[in-house]
N, C-alpha and C. Protein backbone atom coordinates (compact mmCIF):
# COMPACT_ATOMS: atom_id res chain seq x y z
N UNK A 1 -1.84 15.21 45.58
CA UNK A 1 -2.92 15.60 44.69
C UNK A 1 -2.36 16.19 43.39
N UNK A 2 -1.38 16.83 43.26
CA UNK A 2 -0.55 17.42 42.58
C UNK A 2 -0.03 16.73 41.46
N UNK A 3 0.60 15.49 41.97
CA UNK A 3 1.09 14.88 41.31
C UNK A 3 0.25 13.87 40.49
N UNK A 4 -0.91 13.52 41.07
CA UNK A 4 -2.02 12.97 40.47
C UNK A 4 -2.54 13.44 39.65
N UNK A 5 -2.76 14.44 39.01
CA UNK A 5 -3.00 15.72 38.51
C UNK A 5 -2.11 15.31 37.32
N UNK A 6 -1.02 15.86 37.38
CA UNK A 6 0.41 15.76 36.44
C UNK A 6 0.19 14.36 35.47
N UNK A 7 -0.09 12.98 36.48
CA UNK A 7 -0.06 11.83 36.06
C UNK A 7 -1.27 11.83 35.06
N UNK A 8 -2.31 12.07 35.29
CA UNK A 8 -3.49 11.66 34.55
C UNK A 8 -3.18 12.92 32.84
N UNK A 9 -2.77 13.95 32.99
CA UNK A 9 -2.43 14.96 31.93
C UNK A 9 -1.10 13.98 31.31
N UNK A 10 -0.21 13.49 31.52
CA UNK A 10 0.57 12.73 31.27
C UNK A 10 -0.12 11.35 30.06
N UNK A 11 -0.78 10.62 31.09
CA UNK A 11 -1.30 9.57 30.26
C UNK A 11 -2.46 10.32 29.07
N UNK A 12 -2.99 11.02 29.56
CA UNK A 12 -4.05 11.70 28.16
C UNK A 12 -3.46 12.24 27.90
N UNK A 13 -2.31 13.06 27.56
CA UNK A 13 -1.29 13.46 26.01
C UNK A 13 -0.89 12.17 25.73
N UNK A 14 -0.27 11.17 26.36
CA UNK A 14 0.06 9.82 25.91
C UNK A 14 -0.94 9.30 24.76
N UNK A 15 -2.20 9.50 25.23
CA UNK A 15 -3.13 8.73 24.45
C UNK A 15 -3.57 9.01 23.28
N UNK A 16 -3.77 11.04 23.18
CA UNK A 16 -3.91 11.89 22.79
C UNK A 16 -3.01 11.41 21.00
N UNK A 17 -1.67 11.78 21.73
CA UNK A 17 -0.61 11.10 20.55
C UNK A 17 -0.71 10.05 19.79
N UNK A 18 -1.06 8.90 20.60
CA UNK A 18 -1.13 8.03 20.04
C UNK A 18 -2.42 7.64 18.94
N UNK A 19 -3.16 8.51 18.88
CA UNK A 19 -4.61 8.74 17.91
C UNK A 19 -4.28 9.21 16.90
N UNK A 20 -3.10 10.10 17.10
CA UNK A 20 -3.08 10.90 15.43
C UNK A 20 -1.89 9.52 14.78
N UNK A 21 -2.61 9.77 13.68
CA UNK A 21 -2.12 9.03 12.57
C UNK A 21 -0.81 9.59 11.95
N UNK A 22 0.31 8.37 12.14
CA UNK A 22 1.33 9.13 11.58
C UNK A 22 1.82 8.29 9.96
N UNK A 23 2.51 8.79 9.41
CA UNK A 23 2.62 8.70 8.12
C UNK A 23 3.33 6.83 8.07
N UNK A 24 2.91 6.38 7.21
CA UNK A 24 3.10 4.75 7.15
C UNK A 24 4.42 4.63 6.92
N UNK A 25 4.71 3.56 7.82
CA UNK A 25 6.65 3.44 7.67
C UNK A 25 6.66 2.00 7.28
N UNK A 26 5.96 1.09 7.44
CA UNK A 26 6.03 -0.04 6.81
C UNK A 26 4.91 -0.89 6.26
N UNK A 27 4.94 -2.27 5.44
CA UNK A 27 3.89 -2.57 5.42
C UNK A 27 2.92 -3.26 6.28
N UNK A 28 3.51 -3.07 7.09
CA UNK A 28 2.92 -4.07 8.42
C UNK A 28 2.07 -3.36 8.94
N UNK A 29 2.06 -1.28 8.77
CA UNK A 29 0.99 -0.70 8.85
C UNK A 29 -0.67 -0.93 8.73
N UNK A 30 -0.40 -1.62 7.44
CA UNK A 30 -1.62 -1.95 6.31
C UNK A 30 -2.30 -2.89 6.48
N UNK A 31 -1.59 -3.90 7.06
CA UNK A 31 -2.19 -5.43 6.99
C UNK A 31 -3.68 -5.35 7.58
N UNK A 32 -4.57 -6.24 7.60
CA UNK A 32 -5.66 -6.17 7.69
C UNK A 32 -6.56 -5.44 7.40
N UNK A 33 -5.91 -3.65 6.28
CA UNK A 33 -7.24 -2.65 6.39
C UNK A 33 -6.83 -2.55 5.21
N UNK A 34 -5.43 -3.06 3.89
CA UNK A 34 -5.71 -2.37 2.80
C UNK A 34 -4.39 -3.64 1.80
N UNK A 35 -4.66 -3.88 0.76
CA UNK A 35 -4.25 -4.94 0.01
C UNK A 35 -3.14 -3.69 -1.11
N UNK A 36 -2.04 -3.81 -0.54
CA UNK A 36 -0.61 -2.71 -1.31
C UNK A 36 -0.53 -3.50 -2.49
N UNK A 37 -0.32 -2.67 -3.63
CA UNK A 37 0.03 -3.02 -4.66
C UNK A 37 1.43 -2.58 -4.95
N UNK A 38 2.64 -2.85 -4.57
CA UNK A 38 3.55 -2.84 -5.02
C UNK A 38 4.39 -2.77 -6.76
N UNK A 39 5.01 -1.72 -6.98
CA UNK A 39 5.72 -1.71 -7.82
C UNK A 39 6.78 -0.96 -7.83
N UNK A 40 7.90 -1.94 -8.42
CA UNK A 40 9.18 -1.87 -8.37
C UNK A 40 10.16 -1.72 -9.77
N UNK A 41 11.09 -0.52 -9.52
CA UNK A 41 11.82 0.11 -10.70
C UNK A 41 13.14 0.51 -10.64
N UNK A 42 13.45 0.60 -11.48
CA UNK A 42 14.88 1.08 -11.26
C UNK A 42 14.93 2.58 -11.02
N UNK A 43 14.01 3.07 -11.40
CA UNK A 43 13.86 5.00 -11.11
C UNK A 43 13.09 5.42 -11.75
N UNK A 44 12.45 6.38 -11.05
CA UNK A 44 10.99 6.88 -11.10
C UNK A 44 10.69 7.16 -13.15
N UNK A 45 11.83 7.61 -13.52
CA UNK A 45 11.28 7.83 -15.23
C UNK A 45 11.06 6.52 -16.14
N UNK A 46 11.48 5.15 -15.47
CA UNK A 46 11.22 4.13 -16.27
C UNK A 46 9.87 4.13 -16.92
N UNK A 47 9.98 3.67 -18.03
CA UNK A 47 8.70 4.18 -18.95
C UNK A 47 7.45 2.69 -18.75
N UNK A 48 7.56 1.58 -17.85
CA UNK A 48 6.64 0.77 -17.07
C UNK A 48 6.15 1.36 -16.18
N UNK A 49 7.46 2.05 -15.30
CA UNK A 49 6.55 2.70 -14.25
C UNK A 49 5.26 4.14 -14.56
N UNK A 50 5.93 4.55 -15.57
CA UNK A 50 5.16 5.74 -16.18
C UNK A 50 3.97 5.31 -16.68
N UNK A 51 3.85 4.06 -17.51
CA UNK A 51 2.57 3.91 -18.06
C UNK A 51 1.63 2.83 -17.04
N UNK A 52 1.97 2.35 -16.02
CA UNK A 52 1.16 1.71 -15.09
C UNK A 52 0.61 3.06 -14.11
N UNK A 53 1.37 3.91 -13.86
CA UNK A 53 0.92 4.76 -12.84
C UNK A 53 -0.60 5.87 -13.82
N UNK A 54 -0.41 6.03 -14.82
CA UNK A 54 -1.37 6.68 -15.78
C UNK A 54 -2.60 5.36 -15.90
N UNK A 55 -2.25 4.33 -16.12
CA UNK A 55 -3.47 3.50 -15.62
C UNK A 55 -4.05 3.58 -14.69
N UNK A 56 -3.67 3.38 -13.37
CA UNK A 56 -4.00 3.40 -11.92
C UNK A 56 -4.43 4.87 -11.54
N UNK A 57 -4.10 6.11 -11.88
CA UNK A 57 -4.76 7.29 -12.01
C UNK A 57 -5.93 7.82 -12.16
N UNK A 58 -6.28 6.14 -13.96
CA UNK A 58 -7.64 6.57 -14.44
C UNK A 58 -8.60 5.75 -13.71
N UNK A 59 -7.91 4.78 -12.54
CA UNK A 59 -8.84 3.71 -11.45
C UNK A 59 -8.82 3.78 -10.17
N UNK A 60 -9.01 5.03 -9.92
CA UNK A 60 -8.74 5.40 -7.79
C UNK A 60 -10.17 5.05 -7.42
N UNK A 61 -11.31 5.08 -8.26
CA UNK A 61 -12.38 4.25 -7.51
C UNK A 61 -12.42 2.77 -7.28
N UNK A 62 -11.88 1.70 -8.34
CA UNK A 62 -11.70 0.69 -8.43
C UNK A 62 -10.78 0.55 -7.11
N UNK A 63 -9.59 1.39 -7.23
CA UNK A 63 -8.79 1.02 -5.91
C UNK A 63 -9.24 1.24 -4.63
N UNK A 64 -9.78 2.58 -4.50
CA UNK A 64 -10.47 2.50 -2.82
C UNK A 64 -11.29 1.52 -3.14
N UNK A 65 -12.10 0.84 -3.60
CA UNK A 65 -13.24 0.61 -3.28
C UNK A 65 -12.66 -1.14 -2.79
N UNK A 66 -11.38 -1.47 -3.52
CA UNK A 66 -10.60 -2.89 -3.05
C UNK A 66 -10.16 -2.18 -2.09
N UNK A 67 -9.72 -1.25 -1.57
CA UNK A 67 -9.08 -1.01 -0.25
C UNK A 67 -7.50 -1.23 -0.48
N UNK A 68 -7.18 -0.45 -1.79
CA UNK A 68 -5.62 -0.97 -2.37
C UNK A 68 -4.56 0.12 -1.96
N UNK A 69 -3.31 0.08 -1.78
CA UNK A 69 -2.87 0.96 -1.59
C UNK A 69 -1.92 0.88 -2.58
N UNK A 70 -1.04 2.28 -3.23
CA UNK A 70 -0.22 1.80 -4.37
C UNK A 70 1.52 2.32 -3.62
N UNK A 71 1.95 1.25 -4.11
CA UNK A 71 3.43 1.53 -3.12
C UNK A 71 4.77 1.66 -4.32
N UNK A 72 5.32 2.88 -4.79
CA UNK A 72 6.30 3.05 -5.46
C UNK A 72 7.45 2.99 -5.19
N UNK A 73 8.64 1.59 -5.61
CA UNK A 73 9.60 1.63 -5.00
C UNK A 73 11.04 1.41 -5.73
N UNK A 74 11.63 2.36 -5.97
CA UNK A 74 12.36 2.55 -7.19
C UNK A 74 13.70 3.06 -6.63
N UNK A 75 14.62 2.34 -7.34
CA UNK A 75 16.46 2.36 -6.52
C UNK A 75 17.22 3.54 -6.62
N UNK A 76 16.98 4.55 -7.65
CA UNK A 76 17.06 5.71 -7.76
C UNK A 76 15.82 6.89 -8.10
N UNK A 77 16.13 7.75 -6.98
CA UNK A 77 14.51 8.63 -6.66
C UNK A 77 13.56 8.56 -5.36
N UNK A 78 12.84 9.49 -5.41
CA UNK A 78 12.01 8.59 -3.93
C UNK A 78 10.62 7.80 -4.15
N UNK A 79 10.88 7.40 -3.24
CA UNK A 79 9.73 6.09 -2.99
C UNK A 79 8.74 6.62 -2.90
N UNK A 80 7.42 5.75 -2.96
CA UNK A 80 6.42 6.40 -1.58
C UNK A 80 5.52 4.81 -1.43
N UNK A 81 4.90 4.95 -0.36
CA UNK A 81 3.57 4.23 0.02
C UNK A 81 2.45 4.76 0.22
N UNK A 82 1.54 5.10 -0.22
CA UNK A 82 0.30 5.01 0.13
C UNK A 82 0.29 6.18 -0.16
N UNK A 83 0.77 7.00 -0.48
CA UNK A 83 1.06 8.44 -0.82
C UNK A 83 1.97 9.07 0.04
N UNK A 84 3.06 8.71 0.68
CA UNK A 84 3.03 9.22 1.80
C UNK A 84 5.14 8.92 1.25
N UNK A 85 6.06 10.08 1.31
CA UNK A 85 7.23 9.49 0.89
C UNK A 85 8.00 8.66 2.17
N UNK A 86 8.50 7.46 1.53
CA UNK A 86 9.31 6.38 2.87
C UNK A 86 10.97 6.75 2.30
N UNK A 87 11.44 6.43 3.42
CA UNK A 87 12.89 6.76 3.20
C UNK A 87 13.92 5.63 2.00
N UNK A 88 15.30 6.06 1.76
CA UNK A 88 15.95 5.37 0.83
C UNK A 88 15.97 4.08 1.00
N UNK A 89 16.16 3.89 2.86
CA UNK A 89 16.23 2.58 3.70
C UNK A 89 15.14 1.76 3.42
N UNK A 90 14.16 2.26 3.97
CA UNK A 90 12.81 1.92 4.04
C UNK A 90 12.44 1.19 2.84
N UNK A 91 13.08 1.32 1.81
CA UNK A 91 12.52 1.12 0.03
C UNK A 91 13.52 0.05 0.49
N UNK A 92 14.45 0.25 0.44
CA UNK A 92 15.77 -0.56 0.25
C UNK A 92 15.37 -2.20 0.96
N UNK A 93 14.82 -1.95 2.30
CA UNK A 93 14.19 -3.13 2.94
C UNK A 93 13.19 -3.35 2.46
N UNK A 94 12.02 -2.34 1.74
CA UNK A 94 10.78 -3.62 1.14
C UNK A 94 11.37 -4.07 -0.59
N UNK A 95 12.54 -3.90 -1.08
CA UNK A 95 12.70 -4.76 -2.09
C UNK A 95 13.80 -5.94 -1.59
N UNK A 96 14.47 -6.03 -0.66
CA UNK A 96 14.95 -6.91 0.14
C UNK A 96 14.15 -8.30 0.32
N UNK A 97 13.33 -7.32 1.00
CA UNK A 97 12.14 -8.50 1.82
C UNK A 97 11.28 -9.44 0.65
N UNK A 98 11.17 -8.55 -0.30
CA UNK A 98 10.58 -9.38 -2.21
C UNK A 98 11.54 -9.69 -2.36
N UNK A 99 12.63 -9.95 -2.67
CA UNK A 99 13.76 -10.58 -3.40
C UNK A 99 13.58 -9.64 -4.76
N UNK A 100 13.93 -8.66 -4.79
CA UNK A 100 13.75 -7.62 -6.01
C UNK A 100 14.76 -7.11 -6.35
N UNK A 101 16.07 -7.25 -7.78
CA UNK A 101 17.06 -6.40 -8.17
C UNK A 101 16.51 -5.06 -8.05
N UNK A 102 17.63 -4.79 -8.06
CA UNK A 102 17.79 -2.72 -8.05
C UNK A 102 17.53 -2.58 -9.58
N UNK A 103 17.57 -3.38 -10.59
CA UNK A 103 17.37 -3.08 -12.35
C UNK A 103 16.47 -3.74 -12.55
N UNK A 104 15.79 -4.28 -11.74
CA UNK A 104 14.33 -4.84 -11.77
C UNK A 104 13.20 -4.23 -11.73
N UNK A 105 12.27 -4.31 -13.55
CA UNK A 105 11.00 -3.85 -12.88
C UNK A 105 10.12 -5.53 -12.57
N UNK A 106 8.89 -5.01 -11.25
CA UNK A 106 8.11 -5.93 -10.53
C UNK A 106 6.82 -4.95 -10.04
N UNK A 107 5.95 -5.82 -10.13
CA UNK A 107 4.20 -5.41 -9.77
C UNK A 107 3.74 -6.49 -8.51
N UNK A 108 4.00 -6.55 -7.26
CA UNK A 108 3.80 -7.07 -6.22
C UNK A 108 2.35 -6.46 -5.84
N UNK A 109 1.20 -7.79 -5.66
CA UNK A 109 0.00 -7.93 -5.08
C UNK A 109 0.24 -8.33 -3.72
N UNK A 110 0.22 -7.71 -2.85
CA UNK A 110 -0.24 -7.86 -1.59
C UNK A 110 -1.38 -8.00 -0.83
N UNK A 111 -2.09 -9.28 -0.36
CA UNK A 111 -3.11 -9.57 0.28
C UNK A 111 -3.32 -8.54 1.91
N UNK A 112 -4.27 -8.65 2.34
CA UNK A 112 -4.51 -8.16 3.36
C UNK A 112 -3.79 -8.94 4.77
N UNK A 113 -3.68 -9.96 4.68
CA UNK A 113 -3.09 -10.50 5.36
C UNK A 113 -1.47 -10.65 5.01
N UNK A 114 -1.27 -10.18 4.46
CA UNK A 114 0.31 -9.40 4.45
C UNK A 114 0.82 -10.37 3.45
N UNK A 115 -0.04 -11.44 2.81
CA UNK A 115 0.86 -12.49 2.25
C UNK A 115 0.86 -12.21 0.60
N UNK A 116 2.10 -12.19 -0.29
CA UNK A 116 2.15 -12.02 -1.52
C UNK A 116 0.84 -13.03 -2.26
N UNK A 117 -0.05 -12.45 -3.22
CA UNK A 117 -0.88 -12.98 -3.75
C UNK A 117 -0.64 -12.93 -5.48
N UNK A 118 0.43 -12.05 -5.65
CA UNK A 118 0.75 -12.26 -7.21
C UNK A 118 1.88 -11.52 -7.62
N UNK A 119 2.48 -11.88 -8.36
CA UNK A 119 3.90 -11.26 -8.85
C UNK A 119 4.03 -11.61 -10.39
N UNK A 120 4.11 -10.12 -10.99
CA UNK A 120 4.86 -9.77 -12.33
C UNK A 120 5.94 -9.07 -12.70
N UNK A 121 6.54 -9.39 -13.63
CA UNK A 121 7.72 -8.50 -14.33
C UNK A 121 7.63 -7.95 -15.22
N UNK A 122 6.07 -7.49 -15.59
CA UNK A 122 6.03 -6.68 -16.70
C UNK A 122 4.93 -5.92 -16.41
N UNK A 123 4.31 -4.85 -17.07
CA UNK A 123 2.85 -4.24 -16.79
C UNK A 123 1.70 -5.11 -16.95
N UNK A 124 1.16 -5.52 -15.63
CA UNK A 124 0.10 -6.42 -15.85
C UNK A 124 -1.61 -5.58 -16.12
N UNK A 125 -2.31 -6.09 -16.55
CA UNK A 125 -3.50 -5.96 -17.06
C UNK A 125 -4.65 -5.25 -15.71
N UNK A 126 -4.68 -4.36 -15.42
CA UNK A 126 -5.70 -4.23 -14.19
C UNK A 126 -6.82 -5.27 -13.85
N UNK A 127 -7.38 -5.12 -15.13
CA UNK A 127 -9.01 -5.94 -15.05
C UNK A 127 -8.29 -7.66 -14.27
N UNK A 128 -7.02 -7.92 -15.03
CA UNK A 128 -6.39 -9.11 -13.90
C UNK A 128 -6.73 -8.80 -12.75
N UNK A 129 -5.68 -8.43 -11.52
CA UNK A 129 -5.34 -8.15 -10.99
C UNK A 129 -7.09 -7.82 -9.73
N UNK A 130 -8.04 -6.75 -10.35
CA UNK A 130 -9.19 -6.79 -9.91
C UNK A 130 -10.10 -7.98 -9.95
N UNK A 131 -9.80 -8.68 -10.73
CA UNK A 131 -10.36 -9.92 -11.22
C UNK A 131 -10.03 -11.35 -9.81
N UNK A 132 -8.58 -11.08 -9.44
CA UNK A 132 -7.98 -12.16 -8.87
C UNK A 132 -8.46 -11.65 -7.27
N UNK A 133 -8.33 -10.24 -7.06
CA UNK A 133 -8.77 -9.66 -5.81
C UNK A 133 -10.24 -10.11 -5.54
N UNK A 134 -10.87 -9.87 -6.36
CA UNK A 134 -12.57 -10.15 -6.48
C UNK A 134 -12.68 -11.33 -6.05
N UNK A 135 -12.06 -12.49 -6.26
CA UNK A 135 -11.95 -13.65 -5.94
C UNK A 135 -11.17 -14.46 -4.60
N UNK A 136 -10.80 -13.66 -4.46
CA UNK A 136 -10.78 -13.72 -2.37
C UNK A 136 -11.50 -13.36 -1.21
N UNK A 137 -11.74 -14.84 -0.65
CA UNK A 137 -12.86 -14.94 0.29
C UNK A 137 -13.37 -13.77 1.17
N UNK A 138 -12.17 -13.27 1.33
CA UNK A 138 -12.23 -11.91 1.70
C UNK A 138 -12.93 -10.74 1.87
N UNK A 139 -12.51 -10.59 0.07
CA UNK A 139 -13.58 -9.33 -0.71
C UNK A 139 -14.16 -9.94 -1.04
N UNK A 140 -14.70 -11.08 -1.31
CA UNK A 140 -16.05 -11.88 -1.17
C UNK A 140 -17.23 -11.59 -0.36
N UNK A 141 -17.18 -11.48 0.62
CA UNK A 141 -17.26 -11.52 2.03
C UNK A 141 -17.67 -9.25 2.04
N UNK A 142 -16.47 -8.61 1.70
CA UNK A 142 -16.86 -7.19 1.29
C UNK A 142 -17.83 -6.81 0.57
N UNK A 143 -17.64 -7.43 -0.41
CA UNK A 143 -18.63 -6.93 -1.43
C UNK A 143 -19.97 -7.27 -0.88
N UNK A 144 -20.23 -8.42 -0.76
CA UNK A 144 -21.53 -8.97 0.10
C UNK A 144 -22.39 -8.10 1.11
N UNK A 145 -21.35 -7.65 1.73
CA UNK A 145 -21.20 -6.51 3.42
C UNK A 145 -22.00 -5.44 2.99
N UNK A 146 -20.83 -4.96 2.02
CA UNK A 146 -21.10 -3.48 1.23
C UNK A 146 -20.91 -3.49 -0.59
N UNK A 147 -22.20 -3.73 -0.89
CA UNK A 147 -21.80 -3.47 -2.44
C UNK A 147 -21.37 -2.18 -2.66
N UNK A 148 -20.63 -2.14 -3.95
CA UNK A 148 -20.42 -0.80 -4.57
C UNK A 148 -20.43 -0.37 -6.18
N UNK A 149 -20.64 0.48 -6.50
CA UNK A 149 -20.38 0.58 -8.12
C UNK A 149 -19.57 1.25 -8.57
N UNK A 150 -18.10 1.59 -8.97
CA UNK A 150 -18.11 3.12 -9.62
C UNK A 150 -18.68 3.39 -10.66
N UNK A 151 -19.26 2.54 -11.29
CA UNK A 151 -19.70 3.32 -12.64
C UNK A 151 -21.01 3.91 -12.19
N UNK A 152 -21.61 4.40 -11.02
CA UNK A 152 -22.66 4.89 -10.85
C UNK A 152 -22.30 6.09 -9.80
């Protein structure tokens, strides 16, 4: 009886654990609940990365509302995903996995289904970028579900 006891407290902390949300270690986290927007630098003061991130600042409704996540990944400095900081490695393998120099800047669109949907080498245009998202069957299909506005 005892031990039955032990076992069932065992599996519900097991389960328990496994509910809390732990901080995102890859992008394989994301797939199906949020479309990463990737961008890639040589280190955090590059002045692309500086003036895309002051864009995307003045559009966190536009982005939740695509379900975007923004992923900073730069060869000197730390990274992060989703807000959340990933290790030197961790960066090191998602510019690997893009085929991305270390003196490379890059703006990687990531679909929900994990598959690259657009790639630039320079600061691309938001209203793009929302424009091309808008146009997958997808968020097609979202918007339909659940409209939204931010401008209201």
């Amino acid at each position: 009886m005892m031990m039955h006891k032990l076992f069932n407290i065992i599996i519900l902390s097991v389960m328990f654990l496994a509910a809390i949300p732990v901080s995102a270690s890859t992008l394989l986290d994301f797939e199906w609940q949020n479309r990463p927007l990737l961008i890639f630098a040589p280190q955090m003061q590059d002045e692309r990365l500086q003036q895309f991130n002051e864009i995307l600042r003045k559009q966190t409704c536009a982005l939740d509302d695509r379900d975007m996540i923004i992923g900073v990944i730069v060869t000197q400095g730390p990274s992060r995903l989703a807000n959340q900081p990933i290790s030197i490695q961790k960066a090191e393998l998602i510019r690997q996995e893009y085929k991305i120099q270390a003196d490379q800047f890059a703006v990687l669109l990531i679909g929900k289904d994990g598959g690259e949907k657009l790639r630039l080498y320079e600061n691309p245009d938001l209203s793009d970028i929302f424009y091309r998202i808008d146009g997958m069957p997808m968020r097609q299909a979202e918007m339909q579900a659940s409209p939204f506005d931010c401008n209201t």
